[in-house]
PDB file of N, CA and C in Angstrom:
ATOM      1  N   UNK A   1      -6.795 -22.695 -11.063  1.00  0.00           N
ATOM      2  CA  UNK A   1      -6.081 -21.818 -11.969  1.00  0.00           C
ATOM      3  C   UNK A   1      -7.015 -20.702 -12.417  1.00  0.00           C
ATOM      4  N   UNK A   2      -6.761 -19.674 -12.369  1.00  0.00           N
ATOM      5  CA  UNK A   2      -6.989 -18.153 -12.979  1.00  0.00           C
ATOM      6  C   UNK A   2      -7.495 -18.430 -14.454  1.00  0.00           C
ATOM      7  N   UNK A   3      -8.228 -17.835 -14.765  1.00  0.00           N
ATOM      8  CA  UNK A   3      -8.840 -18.023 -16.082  1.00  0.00           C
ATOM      9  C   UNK A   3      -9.142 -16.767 -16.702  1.00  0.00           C
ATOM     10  N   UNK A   4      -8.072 -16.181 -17.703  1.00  0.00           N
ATOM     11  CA  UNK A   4      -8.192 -15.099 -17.868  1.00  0.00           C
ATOM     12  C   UNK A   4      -9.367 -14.693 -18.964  1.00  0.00           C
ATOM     13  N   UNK A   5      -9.390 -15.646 -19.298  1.00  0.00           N
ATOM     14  CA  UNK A   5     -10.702 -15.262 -20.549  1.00  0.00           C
ATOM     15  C   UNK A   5     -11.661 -14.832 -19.705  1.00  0.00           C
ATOM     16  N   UNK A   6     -11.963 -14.504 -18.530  1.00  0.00           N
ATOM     17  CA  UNK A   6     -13.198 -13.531 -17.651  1.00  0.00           C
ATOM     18  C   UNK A   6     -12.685 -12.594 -18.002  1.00  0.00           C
ATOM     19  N   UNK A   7     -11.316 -12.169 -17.809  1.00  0.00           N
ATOM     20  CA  UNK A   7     -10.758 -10.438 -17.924  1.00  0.00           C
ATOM     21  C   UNK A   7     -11.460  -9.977 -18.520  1.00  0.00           C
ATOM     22  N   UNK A   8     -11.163  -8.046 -19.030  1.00  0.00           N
ATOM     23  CA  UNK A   8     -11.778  -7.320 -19.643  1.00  0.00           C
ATOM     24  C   UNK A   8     -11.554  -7.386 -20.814  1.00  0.00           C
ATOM     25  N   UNK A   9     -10.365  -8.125 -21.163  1.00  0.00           N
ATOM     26  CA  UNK A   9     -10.081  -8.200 -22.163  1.00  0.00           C
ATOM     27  C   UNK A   9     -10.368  -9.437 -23.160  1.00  0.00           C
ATOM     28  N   UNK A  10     -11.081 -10.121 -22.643  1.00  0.00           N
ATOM     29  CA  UNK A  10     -11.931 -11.662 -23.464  1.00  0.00           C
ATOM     30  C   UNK A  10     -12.675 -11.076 -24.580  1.00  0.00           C
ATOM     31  N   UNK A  11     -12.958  -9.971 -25.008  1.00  0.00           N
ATOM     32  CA  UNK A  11     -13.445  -9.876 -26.416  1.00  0.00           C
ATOM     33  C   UNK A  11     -12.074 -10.065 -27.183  1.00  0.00           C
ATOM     34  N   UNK A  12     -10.818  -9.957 -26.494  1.00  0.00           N
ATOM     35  CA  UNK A  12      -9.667 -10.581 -28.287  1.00  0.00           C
ATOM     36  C   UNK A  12      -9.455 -11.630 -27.996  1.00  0.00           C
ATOM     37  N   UNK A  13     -10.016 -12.760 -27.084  1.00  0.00           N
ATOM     38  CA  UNK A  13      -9.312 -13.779 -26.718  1.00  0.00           C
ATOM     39  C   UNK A  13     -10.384 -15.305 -27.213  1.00  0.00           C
ATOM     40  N   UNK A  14      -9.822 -15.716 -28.166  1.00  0.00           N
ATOM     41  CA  UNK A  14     -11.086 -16.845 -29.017  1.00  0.00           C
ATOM     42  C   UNK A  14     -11.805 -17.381 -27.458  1.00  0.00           C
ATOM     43  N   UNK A  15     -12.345 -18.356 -27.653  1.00  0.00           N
ATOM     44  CA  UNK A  15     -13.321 -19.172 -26.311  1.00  0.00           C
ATOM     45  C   UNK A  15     -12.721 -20.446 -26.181  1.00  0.00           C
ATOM     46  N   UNK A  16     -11.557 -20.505 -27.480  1.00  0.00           N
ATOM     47  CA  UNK A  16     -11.189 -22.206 -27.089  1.00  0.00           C
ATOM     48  C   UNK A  16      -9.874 -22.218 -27.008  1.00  0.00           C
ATOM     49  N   UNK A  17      -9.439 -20.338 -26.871  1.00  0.00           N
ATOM     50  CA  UNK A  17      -7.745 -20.160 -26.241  1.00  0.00           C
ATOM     51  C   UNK A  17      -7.291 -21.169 -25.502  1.00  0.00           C
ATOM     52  N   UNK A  18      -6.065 -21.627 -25.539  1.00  0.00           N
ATOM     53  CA  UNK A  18      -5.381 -22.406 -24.022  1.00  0.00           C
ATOM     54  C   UNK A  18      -5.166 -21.128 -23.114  1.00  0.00           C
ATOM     55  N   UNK A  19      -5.389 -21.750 -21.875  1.00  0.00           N
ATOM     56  CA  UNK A  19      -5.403 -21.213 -20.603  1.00  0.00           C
ATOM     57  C   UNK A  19      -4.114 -20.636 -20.608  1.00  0.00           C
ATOM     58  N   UNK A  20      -3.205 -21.296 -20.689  1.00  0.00           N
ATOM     59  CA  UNK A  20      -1.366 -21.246 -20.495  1.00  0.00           C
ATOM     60  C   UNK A  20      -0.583 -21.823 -21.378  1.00  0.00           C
ATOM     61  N   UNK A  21       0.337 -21.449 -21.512  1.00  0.00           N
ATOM     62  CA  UNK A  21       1.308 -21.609 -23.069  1.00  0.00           C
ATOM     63  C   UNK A  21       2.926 -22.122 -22.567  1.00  0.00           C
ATOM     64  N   UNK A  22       3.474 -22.816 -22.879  1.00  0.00           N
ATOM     65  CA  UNK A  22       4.707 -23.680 -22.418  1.00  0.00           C
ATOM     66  C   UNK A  22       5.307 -23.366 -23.774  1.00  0.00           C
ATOM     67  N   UNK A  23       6.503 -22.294 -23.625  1.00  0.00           N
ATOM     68  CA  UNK A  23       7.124 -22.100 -25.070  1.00  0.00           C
ATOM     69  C   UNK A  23       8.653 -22.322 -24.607  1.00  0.00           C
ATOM     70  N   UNK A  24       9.372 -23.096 -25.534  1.00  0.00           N
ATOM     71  CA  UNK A  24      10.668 -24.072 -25.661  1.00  0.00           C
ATOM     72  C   UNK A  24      11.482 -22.545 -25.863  1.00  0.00           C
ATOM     73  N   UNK A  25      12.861 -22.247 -25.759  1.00  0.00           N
ATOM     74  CA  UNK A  25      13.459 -21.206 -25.843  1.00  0.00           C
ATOM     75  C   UNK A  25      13.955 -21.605 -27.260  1.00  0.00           C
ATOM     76  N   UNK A  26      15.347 -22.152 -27.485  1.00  0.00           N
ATOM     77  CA  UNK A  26      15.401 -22.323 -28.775  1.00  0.00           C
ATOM     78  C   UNK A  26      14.891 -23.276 -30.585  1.00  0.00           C
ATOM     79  N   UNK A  27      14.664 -21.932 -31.138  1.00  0.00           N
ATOM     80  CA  UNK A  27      14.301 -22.795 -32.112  1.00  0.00           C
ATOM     81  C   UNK A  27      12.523 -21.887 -31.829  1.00  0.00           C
ATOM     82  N   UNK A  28      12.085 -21.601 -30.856  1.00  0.00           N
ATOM     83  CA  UNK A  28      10.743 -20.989 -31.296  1.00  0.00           C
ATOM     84  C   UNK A  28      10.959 -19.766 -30.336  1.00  0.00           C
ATOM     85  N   UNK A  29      11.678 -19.169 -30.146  1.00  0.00           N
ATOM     86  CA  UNK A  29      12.139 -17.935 -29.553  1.00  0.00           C
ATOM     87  C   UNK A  29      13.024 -17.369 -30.082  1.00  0.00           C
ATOM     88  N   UNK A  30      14.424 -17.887 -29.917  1.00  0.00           N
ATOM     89  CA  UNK A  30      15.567 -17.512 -30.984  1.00  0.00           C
ATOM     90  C   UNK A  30      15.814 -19.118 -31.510  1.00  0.00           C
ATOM     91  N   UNK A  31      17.079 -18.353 -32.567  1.00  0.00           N
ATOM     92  CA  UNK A  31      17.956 -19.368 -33.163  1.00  0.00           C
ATOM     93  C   UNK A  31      19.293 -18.526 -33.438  1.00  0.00           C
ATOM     94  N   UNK A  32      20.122 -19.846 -33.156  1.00  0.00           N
ATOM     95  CA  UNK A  32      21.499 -19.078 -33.324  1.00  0.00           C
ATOM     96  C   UNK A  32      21.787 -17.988 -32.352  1.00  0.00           C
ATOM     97  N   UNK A  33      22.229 -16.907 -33.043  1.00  0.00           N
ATOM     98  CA  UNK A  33      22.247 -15.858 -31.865  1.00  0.00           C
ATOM     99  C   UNK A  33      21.470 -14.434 -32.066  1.00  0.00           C
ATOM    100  N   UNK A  34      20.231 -14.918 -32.756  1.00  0.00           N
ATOM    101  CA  UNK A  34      19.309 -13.661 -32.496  1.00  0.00           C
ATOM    102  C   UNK A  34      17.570 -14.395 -31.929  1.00  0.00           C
ATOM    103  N   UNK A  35      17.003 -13.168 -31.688  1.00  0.00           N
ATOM    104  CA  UNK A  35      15.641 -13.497 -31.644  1.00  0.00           C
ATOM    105  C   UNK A  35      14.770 -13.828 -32.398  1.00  0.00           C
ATOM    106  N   UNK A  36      13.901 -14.547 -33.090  1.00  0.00           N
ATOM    107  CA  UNK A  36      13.242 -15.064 -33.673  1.00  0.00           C
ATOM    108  C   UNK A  36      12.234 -13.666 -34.527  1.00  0.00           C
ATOM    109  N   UNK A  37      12.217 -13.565 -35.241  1.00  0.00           N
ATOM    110  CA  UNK A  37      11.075 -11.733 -35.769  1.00  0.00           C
ATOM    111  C   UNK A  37      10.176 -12.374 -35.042  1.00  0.00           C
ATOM    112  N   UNK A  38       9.317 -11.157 -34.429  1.00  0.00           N
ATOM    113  CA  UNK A  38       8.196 -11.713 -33.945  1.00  0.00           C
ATOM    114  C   UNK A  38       7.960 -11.826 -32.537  1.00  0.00           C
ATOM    115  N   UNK A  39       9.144 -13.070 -32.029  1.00  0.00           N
ATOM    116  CA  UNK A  39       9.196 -13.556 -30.684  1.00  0.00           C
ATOM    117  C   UNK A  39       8.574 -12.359 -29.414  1.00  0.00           C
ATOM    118  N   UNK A  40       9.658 -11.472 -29.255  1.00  0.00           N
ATOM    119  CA  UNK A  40       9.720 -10.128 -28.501  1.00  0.00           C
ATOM    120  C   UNK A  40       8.581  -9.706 -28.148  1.00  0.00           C
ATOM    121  N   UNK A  41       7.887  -9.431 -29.003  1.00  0.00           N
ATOM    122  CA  UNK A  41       6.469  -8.839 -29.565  1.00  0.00           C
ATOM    123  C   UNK A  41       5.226  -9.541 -28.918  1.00  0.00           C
ATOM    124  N   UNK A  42       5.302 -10.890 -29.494  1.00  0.00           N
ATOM    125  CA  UNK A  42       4.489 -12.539 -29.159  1.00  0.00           C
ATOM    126  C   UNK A  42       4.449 -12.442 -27.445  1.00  0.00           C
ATOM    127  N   UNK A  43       5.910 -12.621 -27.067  1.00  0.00           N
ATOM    128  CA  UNK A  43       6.136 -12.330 -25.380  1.00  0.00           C
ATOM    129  C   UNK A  43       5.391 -10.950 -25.067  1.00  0.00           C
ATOM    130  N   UNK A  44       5.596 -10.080 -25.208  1.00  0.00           N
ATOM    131  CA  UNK A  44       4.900  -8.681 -24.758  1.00  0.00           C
ATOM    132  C   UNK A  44       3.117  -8.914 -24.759  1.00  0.00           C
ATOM    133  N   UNK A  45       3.110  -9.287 -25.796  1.00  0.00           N
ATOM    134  CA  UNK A  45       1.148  -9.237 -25.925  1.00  0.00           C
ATOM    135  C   UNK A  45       0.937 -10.099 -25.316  1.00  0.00           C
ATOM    136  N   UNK A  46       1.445 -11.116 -24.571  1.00  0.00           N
ATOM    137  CA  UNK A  46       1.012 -12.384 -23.947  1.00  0.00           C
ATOM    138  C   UNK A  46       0.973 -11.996 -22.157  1.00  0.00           C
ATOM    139  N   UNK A  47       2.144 -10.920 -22.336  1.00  0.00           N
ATOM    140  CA  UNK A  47       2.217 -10.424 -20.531  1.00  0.00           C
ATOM    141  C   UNK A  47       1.018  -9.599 -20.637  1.00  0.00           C
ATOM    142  N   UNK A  48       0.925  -8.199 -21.811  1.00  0.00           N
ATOM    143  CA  UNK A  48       0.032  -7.473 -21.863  1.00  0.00           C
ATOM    144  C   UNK A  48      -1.215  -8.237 -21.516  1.00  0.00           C
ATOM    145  N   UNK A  49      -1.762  -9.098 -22.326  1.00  0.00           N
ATOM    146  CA  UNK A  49      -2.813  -9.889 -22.014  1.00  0.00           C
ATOM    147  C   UNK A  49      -3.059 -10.937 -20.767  1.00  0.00           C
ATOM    148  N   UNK A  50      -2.171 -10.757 -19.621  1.00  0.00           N
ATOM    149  CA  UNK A  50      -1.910 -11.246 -18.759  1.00  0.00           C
ATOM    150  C   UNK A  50      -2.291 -12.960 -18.993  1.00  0.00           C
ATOM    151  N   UNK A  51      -2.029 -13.368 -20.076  1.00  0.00           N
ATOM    152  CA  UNK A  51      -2.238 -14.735 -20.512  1.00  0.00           C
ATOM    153  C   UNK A  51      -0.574 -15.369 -19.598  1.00  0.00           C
ATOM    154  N   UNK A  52      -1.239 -16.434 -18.830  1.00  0.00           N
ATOM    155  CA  UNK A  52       0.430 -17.124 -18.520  1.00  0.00           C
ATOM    156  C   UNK A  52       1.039 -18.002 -19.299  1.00  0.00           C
ATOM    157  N   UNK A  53       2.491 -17.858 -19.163  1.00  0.00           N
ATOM    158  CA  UNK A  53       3.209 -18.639 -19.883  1.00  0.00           C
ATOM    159  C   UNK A  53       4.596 -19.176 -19.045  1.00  0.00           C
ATOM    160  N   UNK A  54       4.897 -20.014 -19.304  1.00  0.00           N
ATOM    161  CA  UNK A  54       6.344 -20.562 -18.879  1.00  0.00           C
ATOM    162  C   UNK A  54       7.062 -20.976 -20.065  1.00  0.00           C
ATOM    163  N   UNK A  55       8.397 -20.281 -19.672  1.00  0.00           N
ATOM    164  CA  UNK A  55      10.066 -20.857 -20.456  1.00  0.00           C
ATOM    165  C   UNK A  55      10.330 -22.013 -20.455  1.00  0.00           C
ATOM    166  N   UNK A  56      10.242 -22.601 -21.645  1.00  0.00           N
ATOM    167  CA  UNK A  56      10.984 -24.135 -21.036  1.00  0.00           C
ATOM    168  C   UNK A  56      12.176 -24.818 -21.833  1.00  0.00           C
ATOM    169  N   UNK A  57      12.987 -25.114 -21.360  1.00  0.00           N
ATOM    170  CA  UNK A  57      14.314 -25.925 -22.334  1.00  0.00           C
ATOM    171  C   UNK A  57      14.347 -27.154 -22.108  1.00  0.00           C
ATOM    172  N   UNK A  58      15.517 -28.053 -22.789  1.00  0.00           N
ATOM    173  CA  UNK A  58      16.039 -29.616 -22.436  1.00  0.00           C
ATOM    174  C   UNK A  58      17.918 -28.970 -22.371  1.00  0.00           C
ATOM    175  N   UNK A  59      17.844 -27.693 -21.985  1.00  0.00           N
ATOM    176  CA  UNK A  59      19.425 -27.859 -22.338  1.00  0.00           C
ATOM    177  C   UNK A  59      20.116 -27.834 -21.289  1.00  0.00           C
ATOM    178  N   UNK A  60      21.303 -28.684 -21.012  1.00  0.00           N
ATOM    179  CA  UNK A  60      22.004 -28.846 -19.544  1.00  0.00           C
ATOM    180  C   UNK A  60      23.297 -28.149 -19.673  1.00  0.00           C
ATOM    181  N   UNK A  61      23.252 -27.528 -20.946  1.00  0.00           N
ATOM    182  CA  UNK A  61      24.562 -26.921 -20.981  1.00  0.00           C
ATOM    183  C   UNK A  61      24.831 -25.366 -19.989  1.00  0.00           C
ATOM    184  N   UNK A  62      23.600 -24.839 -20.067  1.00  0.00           N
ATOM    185  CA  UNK A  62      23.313 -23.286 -19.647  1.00  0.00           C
ATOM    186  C   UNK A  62      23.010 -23.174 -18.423  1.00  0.00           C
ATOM    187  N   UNK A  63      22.491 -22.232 -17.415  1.00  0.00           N
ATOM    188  CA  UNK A  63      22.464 -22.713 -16.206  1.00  0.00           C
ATOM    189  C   UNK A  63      20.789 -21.518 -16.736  1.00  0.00           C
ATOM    190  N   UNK A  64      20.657 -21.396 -15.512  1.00  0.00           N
ATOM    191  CA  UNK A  64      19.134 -20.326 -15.676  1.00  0.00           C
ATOM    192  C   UNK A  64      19.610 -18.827 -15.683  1.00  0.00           C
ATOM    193  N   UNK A  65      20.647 -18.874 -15.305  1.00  0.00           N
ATOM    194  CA  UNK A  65      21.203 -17.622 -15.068  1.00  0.00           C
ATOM    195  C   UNK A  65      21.688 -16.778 -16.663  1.00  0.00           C
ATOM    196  N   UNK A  66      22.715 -18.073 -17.082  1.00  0.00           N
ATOM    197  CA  UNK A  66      22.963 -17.697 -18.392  1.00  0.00           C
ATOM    198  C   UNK A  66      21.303 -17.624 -19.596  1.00  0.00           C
ATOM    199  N   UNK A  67      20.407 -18.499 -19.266  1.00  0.00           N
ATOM    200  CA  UNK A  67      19.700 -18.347 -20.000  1.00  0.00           C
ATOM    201  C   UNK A  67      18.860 -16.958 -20.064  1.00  0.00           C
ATOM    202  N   UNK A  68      18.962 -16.188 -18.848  1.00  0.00           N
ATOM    203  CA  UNK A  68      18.216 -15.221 -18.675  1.00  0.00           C
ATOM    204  C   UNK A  68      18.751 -13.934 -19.134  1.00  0.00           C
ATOM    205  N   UNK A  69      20.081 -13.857 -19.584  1.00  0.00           N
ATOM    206  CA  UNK A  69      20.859 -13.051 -20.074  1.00  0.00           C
ATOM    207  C   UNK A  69      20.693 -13.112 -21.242  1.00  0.00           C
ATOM    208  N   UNK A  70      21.255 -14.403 -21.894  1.00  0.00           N
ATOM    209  CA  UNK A  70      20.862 -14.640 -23.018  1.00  0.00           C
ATOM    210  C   UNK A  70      19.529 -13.982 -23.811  1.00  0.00           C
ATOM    211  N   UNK A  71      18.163 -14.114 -22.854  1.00  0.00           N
ATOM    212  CA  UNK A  71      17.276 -13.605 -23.942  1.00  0.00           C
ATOM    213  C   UNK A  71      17.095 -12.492 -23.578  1.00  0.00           C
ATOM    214  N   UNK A  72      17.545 -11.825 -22.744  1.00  0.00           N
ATOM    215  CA  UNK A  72      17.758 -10.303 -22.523  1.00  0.00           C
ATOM    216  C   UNK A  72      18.447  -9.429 -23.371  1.00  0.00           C
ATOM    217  N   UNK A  73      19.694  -9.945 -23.602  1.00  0.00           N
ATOM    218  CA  UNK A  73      20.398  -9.781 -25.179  1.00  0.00           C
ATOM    219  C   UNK A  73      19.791  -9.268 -26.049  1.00  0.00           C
ATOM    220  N   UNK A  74      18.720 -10.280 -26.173  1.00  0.00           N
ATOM    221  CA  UNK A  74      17.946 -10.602 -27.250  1.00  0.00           C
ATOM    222  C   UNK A  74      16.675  -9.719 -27.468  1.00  0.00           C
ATOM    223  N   UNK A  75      16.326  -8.341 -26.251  1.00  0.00           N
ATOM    224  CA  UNK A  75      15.538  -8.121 -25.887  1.00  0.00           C
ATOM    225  C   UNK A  75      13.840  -8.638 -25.183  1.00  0.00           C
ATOM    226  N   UNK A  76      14.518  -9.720 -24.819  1.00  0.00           N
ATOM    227  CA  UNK A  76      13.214 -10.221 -24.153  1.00  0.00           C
ATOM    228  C   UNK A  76      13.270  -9.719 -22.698  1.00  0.00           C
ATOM    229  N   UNK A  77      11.601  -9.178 -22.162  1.00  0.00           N
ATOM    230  CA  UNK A  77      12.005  -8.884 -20.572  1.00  0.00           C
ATOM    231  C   UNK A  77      11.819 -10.113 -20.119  1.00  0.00           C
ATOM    232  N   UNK A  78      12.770 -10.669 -18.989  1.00  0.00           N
ATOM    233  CA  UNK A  78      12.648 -12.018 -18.251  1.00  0.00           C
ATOM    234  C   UNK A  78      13.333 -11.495 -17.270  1.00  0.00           C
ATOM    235  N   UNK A  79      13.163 -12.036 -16.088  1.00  0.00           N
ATOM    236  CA  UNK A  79      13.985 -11.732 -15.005  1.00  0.00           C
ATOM    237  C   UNK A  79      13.647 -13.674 -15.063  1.00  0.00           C
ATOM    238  N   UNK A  80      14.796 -13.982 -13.250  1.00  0.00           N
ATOM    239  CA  UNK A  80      15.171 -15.262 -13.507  1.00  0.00           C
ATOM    240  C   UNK A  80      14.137 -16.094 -14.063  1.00  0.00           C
TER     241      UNK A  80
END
């Protein structure tokens, strides 16, 4: 795995950062039917910082398709 704390950008990045970040969609992204303050933002500096991350749910109701709309809505960039 890639270890971005070499980047150029490891002077903003503590030394005992996690490598990669596993963030749940609802409830720490949105709730209900908006985006969480913050979230949008959180996502952007995390691509900016080419830090990786993955989407993750438990919900069987949505398919990936709908979920990707969903936080698009919401202004998040996600493609599938």
């Amino acid at each position: 795995m890639h270890d971005n704390r070499s980047a150029p950008h490891a002077t903003t990045v503590p030394a005992d950062a996690p490598a990669a970040y596993l963030l749940d969609l609802d409830g720490t992204l949105y709730t209900g039917n908006r985006a969480i303050p913050g979230a949008v933002e959180a996502l952007a500096r995390l691509r900016h910082r080419q830090v990786p991350f993955r989407l993750v749910t438990n919900t069987t109701s949505r398919s990936r398709r709908m979920l990707v709309e969903r936080l698009g809505g919401y202004g998040f960039a996600v493609d599938r």
